[in-house]
PDB file of N, CA and C in Angstrom:
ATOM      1  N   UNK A   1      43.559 -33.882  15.386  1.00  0.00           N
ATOM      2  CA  UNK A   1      44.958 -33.507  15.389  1.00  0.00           C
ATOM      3  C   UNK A   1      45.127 -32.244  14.556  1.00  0.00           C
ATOM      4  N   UNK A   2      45.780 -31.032  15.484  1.00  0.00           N
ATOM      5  CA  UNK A   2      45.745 -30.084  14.074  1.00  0.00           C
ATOM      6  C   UNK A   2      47.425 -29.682  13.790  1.00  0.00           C
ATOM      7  N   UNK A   3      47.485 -29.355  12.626  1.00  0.00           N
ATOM      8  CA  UNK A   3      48.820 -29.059  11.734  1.00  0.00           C
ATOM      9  C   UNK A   3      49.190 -27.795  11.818  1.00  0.00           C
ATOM     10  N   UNK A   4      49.918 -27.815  11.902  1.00  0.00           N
ATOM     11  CA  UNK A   4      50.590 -26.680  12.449  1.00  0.00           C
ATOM     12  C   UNK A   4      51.894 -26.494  11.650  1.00  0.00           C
ATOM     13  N   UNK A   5      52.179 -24.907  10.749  1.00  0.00           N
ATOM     14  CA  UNK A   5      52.957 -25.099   9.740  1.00  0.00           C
ATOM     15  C   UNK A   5      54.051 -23.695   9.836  1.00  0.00           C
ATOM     16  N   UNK A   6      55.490 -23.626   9.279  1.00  0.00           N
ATOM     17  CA  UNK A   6      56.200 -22.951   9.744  1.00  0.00           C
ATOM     18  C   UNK A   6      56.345 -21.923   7.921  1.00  0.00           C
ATOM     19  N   UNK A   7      56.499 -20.556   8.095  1.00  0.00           N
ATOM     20  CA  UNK A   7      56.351 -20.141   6.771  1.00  0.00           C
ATOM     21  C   UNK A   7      58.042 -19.774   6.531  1.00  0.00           C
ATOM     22  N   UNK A   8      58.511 -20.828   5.430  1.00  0.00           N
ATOM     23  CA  UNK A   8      60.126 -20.863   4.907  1.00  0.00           C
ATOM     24  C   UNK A   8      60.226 -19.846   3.881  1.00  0.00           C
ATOM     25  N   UNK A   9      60.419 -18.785   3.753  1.00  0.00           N
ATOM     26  CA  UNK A   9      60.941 -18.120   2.419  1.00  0.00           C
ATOM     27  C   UNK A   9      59.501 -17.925   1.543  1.00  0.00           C
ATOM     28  N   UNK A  10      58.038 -18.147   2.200  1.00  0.00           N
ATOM     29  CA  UNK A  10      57.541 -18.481   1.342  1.00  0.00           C
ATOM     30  C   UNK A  10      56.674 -19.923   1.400  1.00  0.00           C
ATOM     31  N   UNK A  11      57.398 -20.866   1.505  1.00  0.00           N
ATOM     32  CA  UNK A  11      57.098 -22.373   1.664  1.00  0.00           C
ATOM     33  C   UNK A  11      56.718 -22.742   2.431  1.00  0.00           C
ATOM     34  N   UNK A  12      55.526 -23.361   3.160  1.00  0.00           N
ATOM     35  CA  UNK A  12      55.279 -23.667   4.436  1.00  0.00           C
ATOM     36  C   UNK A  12      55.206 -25.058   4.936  1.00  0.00           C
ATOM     37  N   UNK A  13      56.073 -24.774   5.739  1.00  0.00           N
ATOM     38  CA  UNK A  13      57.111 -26.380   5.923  1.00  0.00           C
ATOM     39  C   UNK A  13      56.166 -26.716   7.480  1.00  0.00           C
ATOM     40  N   UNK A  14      55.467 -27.859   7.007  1.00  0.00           N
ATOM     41  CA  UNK A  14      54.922 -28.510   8.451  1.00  0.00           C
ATOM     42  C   UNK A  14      56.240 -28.755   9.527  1.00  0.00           C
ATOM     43  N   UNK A  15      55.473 -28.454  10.677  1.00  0.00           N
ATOM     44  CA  UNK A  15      55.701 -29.039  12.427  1.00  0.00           C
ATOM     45  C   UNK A  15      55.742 -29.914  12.667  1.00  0.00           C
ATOM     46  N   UNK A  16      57.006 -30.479  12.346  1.00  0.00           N
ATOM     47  CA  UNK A  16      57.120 -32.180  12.910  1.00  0.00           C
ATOM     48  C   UNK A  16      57.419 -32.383  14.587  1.00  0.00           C
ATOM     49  N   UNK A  17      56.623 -33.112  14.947  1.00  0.00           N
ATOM     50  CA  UNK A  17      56.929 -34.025  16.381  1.00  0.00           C
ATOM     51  C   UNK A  17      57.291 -35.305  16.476  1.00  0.00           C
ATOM     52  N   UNK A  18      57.707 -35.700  17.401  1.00  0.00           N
ATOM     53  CA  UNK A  18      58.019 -37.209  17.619  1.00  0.00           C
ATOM     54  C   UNK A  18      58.007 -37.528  18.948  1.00  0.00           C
ATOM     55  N   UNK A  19      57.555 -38.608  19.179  1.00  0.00           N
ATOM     56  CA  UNK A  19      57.256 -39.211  20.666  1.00  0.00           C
ATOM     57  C   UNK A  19      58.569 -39.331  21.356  1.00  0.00           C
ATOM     58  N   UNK A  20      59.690 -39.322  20.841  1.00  0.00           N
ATOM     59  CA  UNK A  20      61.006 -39.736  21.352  1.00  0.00           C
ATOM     60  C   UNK A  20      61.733 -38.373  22.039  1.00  0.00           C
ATOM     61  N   UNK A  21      60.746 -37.158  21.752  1.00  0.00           N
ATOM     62  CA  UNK A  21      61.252 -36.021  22.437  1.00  0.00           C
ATOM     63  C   UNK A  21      61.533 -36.102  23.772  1.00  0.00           C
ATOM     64  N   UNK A  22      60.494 -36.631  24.614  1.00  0.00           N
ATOM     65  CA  UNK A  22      60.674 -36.997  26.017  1.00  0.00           C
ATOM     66  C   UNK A  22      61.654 -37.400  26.225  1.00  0.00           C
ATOM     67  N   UNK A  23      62.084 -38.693  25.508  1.00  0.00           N
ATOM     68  CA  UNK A  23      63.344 -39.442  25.663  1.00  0.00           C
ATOM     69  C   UNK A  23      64.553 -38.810  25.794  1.00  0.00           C
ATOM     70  N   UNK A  24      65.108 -37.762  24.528  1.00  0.00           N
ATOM     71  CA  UNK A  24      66.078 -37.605  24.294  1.00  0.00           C
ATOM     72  C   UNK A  24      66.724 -36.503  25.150  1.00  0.00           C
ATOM     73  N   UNK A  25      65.672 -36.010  26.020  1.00  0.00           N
ATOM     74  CA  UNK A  25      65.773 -35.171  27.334  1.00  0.00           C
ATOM     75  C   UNK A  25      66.473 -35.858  28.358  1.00  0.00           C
ATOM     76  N   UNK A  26      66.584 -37.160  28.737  1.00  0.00           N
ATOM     77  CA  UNK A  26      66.896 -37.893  29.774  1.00  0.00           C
ATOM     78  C   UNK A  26      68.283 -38.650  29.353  1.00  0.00           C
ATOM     79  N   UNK A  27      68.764 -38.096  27.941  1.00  0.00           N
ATOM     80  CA  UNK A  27      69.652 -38.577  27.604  1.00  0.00           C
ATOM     81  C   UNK A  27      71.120 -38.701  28.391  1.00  0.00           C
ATOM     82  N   UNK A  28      71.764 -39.283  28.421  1.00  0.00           N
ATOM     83  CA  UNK A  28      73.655 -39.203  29.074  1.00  0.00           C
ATOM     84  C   UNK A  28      74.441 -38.968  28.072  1.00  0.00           C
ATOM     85  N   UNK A  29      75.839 -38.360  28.351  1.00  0.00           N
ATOM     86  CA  UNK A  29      76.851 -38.682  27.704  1.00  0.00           C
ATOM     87  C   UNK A  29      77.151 -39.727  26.463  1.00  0.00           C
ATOM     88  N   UNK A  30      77.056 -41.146  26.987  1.00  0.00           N
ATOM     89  CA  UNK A  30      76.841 -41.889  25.774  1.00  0.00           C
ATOM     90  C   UNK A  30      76.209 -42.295  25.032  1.00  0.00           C
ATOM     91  N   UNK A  31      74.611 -41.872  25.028  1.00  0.00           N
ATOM     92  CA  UNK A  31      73.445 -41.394  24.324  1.00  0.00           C
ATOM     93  C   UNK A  31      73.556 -40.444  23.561  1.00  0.00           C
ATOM     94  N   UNK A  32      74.406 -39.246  23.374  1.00  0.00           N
ATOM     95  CA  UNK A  32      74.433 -37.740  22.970  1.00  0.00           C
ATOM     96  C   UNK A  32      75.349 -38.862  21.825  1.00  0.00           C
ATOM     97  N   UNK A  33      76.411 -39.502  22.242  1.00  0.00           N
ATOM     98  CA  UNK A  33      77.922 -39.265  21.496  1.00  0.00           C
ATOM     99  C   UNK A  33      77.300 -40.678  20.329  1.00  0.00           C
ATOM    100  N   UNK A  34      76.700 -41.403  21.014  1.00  0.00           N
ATOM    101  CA  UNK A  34      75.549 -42.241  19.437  1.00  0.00           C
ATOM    102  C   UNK A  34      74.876 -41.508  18.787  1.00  0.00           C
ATOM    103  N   UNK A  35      74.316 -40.916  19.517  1.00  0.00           N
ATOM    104  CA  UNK A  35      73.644 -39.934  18.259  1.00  0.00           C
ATOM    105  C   UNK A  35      74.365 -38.839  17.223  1.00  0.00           C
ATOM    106  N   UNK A  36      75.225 -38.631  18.276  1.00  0.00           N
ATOM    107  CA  UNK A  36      76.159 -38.129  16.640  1.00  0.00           C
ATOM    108  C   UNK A  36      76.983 -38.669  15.803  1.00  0.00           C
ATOM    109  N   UNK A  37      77.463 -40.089  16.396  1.00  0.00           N
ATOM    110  CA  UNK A  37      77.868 -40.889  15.160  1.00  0.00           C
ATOM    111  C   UNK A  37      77.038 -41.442  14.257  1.00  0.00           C
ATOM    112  N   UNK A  38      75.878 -41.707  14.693  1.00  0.00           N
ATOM    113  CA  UNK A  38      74.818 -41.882  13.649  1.00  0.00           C
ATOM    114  C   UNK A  38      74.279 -40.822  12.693  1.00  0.00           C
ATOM    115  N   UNK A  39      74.182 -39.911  13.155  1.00  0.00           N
ATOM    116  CA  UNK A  39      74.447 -38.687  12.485  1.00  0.00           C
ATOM    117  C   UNK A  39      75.203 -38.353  11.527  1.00  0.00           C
ATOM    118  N   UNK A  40      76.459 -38.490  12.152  1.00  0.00           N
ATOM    119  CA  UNK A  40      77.821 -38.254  10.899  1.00  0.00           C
ATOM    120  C   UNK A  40      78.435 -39.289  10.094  1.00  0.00           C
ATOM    121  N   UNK A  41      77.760 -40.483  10.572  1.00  0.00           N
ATOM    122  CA  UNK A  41      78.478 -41.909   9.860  1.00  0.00           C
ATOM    123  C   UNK A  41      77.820 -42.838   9.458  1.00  0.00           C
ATOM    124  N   UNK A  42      76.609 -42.611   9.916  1.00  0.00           N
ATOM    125  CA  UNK A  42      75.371 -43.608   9.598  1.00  0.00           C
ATOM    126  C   UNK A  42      73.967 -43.130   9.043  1.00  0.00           C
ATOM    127  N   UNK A  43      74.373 -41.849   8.657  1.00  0.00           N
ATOM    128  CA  UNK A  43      72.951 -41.044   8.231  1.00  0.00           C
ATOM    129  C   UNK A  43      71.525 -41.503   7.816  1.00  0.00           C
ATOM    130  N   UNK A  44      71.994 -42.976   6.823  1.00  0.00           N
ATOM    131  CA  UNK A  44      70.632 -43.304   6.424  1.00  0.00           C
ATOM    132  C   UNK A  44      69.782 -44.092   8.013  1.00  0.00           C
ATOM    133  N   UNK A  45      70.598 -45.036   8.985  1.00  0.00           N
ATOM    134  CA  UNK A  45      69.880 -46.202  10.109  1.00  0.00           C
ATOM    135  C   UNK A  45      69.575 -44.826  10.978  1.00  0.00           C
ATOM    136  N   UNK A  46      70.105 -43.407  10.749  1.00  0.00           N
ATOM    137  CA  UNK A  46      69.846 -42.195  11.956  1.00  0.00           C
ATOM    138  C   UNK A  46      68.536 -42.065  11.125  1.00  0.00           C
ATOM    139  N   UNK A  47      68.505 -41.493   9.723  1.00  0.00           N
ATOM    140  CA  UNK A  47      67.343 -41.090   9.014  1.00  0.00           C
ATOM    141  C   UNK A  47      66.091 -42.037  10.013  1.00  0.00           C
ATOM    142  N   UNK A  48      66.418 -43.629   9.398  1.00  0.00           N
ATOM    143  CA  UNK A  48      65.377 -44.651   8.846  1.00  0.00           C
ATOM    144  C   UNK A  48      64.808 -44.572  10.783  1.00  0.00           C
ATOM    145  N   UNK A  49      65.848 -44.527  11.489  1.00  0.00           N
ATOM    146  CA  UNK A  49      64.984 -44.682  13.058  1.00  0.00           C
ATOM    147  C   UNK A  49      64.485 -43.415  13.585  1.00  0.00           C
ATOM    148  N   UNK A  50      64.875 -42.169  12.706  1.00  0.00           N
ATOM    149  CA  UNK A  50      64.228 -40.917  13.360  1.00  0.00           C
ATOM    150  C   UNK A  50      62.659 -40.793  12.816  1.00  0.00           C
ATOM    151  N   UNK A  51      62.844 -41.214  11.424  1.00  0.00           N
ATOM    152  CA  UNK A  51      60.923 -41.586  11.000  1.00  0.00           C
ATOM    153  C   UNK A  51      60.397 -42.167  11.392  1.00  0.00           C
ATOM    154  N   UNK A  52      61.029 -43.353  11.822  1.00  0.00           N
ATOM    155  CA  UNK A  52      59.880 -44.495  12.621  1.00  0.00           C
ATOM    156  C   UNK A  52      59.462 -44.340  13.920  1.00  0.00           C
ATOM    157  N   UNK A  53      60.477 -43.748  14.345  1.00  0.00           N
ATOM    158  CA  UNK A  53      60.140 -42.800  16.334  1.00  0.00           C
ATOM    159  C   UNK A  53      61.048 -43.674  17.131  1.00  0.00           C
ATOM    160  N   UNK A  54      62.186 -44.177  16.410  1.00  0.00           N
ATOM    161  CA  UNK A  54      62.729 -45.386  17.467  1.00  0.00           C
ATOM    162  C   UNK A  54      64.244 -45.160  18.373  1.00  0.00           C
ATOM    163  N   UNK A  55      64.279 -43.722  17.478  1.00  0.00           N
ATOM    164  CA  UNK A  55      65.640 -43.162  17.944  1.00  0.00           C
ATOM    165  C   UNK A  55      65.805 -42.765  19.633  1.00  0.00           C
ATOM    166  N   UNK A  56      65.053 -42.502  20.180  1.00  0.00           N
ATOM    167  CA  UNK A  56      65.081 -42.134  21.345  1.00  0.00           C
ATOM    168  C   UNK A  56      65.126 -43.385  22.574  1.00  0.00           C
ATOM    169  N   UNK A  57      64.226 -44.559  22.128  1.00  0.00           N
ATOM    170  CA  UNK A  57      64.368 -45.473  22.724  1.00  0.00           C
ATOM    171  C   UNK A  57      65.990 -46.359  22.663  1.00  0.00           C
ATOM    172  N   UNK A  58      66.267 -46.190  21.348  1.00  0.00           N
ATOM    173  CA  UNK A  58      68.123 -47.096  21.044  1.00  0.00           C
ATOM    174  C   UNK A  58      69.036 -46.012  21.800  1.00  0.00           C
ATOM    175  N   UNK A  59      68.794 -44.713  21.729  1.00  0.00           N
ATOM    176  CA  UNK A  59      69.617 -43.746  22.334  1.00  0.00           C
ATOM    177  C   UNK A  59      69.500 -43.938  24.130  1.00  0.00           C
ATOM    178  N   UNK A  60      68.698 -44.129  24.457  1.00  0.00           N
ATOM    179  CA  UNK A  60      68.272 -44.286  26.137  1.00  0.00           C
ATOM    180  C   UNK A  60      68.734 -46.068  25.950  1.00  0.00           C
ATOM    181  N   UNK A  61      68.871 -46.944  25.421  1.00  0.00           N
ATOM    182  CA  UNK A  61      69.191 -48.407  25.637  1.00  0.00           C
ATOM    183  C   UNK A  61      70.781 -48.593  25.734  1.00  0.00           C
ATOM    184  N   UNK A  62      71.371 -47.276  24.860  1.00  0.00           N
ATOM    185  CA  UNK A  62      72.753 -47.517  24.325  1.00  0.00           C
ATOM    186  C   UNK A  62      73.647 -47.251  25.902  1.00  0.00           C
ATOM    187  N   UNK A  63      72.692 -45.768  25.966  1.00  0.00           N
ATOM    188  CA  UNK A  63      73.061 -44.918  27.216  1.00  0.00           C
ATOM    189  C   UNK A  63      72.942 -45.801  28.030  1.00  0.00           C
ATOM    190  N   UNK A  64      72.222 -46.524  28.198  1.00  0.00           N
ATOM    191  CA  UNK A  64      71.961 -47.517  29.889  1.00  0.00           C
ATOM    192  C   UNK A  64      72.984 -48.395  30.024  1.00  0.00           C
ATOM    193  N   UNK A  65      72.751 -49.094  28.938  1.00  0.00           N
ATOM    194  CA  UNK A  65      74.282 -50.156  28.652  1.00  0.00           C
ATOM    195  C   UNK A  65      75.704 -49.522  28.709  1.00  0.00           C
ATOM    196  N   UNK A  66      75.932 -48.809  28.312  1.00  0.00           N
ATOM    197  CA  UNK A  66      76.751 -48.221  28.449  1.00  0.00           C
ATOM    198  C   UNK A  66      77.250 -47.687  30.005  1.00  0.00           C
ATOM    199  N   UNK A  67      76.345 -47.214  30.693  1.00  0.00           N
ATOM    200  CA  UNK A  67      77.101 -46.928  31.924  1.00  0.00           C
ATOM    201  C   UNK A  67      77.300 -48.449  32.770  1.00  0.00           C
ATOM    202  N   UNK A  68      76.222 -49.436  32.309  1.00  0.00           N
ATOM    203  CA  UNK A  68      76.301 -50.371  32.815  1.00  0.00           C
ATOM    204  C   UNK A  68      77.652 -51.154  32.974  1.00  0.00           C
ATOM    205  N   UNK A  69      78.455 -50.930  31.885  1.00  0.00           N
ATOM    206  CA  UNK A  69      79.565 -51.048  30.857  1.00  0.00           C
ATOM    207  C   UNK A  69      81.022 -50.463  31.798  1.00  0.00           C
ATOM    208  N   UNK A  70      80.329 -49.606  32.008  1.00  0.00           N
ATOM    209  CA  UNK A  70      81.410 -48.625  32.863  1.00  0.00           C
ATOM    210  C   UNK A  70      81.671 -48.573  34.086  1.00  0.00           C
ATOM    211  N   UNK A  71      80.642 -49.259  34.971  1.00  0.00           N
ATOM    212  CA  UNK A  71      80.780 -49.470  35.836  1.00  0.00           C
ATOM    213  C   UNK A  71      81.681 -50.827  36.231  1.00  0.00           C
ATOM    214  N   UNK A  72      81.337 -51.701  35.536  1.00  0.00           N
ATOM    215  CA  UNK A  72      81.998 -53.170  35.173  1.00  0.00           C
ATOM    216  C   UNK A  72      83.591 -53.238  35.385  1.00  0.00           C
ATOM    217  N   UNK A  73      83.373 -52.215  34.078  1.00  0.00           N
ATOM    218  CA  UNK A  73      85.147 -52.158  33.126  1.00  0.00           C
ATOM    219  C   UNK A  73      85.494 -51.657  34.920  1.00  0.00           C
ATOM    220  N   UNK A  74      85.218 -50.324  35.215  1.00  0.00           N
ATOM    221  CA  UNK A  74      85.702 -50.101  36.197  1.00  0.00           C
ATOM    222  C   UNK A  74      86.384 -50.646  37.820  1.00  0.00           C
ATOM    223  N   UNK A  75      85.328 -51.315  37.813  1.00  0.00           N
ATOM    224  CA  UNK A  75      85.659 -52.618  38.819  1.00  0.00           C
ATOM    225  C   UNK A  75      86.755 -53.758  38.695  1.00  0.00           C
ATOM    226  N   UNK A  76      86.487 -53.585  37.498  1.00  0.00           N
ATOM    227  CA  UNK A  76      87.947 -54.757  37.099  1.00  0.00           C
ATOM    228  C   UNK A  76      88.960 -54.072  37.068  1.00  0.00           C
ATOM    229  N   UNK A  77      89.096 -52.777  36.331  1.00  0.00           N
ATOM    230  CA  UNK A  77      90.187 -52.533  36.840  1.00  0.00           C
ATOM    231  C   UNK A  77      90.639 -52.326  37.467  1.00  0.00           C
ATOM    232  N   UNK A  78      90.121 -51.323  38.861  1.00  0.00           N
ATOM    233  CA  UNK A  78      90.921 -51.496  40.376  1.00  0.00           C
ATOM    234  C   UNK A  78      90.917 -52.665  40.816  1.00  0.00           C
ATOM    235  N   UNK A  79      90.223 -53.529  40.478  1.00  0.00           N
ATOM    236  CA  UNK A  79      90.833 -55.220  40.956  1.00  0.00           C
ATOM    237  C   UNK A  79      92.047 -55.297  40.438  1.00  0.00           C
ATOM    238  N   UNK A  80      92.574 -55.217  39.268  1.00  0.00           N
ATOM    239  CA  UNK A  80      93.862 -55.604  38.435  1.00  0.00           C
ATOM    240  C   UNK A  80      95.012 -54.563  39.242  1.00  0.00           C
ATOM    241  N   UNK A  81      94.461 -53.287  39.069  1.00  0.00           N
ATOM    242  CA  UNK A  81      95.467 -51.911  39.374  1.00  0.00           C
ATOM    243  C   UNK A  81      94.725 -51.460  40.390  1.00  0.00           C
ATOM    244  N   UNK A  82      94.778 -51.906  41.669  1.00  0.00           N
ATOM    245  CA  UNK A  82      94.142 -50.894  42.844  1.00  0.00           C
ATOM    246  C   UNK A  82      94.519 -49.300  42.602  1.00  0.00           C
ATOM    247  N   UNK A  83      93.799 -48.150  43.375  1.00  0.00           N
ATOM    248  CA  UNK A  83      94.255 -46.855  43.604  1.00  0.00           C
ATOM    249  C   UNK A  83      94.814 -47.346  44.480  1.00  0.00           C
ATOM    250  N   UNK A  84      96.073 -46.178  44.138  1.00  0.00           N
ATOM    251  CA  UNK A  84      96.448 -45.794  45.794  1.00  0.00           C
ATOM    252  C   UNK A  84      96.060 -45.027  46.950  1.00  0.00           C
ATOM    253  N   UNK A  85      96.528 -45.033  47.961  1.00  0.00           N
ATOM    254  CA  UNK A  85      95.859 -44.426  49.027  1.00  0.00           C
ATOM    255  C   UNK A  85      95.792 -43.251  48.979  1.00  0.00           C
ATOM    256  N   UNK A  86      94.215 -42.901  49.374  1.00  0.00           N
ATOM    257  CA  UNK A  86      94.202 -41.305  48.785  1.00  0.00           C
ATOM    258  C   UNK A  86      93.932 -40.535  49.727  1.00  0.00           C
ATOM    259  N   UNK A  87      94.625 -40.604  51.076  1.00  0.00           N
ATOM    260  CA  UNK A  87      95.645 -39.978  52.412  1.00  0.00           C
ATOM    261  C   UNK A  87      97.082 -39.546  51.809  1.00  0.00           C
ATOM    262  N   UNK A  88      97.569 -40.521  51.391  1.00  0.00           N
ATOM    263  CA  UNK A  88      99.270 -40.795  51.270  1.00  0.00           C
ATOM    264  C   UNK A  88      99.673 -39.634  49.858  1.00  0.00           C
ATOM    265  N   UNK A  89      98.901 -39.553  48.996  1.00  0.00           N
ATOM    266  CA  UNK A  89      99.278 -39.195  47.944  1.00  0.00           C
ATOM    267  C   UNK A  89      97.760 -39.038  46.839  1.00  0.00           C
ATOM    268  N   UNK A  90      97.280 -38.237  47.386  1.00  0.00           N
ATOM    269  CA  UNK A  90      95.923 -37.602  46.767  1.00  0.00           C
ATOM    270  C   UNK A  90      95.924 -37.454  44.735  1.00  0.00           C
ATOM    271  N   UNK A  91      97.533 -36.591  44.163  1.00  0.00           N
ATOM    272  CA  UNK A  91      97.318 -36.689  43.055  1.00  0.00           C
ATOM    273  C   UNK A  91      97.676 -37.693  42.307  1.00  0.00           C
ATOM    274  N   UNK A  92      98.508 -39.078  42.898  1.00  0.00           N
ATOM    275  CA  UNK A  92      98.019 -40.329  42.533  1.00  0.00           C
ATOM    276  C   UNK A  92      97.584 -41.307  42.297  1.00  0.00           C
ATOM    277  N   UNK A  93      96.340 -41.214  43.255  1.00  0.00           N
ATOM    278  CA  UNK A  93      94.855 -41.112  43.452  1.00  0.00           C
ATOM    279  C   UNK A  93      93.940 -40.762  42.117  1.00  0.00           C
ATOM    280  N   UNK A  94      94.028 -39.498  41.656  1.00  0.00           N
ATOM    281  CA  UNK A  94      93.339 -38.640  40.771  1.00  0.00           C
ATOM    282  C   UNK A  94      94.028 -39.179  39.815  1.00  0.00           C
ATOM    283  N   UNK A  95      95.538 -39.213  39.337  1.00  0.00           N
ATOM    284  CA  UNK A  95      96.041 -39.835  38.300  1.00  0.00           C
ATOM    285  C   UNK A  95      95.475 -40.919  37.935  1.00  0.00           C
ATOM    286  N   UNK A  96      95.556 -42.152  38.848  1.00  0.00           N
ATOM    287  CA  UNK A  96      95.225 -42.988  38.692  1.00  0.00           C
ATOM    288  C   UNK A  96      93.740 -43.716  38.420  1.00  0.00           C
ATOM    289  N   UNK A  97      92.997 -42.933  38.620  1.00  0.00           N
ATOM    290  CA  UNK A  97      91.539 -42.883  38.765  1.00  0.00           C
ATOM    291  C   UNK A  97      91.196 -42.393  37.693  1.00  0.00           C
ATOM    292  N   UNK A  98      91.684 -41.446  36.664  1.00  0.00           N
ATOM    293  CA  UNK A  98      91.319 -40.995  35.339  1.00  0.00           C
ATOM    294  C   UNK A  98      91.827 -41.913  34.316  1.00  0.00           C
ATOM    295  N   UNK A  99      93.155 -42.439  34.848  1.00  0.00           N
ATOM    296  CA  UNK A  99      93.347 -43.257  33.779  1.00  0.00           C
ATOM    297  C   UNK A  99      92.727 -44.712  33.769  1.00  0.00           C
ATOM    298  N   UNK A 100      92.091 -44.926  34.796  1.00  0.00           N
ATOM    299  CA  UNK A 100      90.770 -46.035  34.764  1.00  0.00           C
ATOM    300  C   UNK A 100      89.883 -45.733  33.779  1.00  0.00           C
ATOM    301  N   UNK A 101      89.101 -44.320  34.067  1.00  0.00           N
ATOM    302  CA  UNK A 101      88.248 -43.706  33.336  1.00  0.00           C
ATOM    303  C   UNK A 101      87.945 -43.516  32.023  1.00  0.00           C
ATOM    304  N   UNK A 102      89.453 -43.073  31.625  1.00  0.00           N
ATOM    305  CA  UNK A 102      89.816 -43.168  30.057  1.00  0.00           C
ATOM    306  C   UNK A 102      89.712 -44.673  29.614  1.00  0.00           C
ATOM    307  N   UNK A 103      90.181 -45.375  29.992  1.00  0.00           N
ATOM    308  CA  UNK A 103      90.231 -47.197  29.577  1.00  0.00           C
ATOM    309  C   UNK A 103      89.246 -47.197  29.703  1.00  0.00           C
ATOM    310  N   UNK A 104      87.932 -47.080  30.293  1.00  0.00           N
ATOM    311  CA  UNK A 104      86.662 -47.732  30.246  1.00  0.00           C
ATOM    312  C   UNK A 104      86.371 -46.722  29.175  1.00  0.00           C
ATOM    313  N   UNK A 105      86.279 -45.446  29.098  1.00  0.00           N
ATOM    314  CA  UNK A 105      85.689 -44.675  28.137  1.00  0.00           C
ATOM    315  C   UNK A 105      86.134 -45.379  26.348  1.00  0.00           C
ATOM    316  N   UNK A 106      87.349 -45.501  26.191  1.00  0.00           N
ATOM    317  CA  UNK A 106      87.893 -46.116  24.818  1.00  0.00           C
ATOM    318  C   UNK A 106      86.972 -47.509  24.649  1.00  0.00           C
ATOM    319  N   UNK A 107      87.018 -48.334  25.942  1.00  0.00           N
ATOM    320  CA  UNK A 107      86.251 -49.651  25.351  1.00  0.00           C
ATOM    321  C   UNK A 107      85.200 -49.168  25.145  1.00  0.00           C
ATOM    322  N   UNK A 108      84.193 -48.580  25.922  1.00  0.00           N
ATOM    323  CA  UNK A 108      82.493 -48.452  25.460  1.00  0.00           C
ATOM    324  C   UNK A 108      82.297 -47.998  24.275  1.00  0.00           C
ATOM    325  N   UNK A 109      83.651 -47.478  24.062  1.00  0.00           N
ATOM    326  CA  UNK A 109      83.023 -46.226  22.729  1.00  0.00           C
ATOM    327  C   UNK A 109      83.367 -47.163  21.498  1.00  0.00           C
ATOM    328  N   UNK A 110      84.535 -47.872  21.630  1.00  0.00           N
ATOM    329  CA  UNK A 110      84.492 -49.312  20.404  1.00  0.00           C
ATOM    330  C   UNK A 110      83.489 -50.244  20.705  1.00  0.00           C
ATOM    331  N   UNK A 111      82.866 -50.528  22.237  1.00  0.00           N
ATOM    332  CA  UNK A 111      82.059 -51.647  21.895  1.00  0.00           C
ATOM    333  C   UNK A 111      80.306 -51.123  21.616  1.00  0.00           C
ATOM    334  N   UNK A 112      80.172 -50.157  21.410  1.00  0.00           N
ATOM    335  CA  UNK A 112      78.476 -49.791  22.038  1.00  0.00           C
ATOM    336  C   UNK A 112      78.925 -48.589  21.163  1.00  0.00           C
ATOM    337  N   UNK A 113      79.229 -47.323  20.901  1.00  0.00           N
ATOM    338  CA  UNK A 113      78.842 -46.281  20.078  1.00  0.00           C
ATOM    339  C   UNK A 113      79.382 -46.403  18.995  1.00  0.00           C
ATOM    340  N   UNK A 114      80.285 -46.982  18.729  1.00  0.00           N
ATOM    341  CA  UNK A 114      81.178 -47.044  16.829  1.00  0.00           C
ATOM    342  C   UNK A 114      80.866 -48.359  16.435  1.00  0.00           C
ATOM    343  N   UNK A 115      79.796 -48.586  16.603  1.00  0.00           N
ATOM    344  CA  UNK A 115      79.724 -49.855  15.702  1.00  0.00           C
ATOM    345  C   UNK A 115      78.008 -49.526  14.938  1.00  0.00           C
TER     346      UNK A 115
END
């Protein structure tokens, strides 16, 4: 294995890698938005899983669940609140369809990224 080192001011600060690079490439939306609350609110469990290499795998688990999540929420709610017909009236359609979107987006993000 060879080391490979970056010259700081002077200081030569080793080349860190991590196996989770792959991962964090394939990331989604709610993979990105955990990782920055862990980041900004949880610094030490972001620290303690970025040394161990585990961050990329909870970030790709959160992300999966999460759309899984969204798809769900989603379904229930046009069961509860159908769209309307989107012949008859196209931007209440779109209205109505974002504000599904938003409701599933608020739950995932209290149940799966802020906690």
């Amino acid at each position: 294995m060879k080391l490979t080192y970056t010259n700081v001011n002077g200081y030569l600060i080793l080349n860190l890698t991590y196996k989770s690079g792959n991962q964090m490439e394939q990331l989604g939306k709610y993979g990105f938005l955990r990782r920055d609350y862990l980041k900004n609110h949880r610094n030490s469990l972001y620290q303690v899983m970025l040394l161990q290499d585990t961050i990329g795998e909870h970030l790709l688990e959160v992300d999966k669940e999460a759309r899984k999540r969204e798809e769900i929420i989603m379904k229930q709610l046009e069961g509860k609140d159908p769209l309307p017909d989107k012949e008859k009236d196209q931007m209440a359609w779109v209205r109505a369809g974002n504000r599904h979107r938003v409701i599933a987006e608020e739950i995932i993000l209290k149940e799966l990224i802020y906690v």
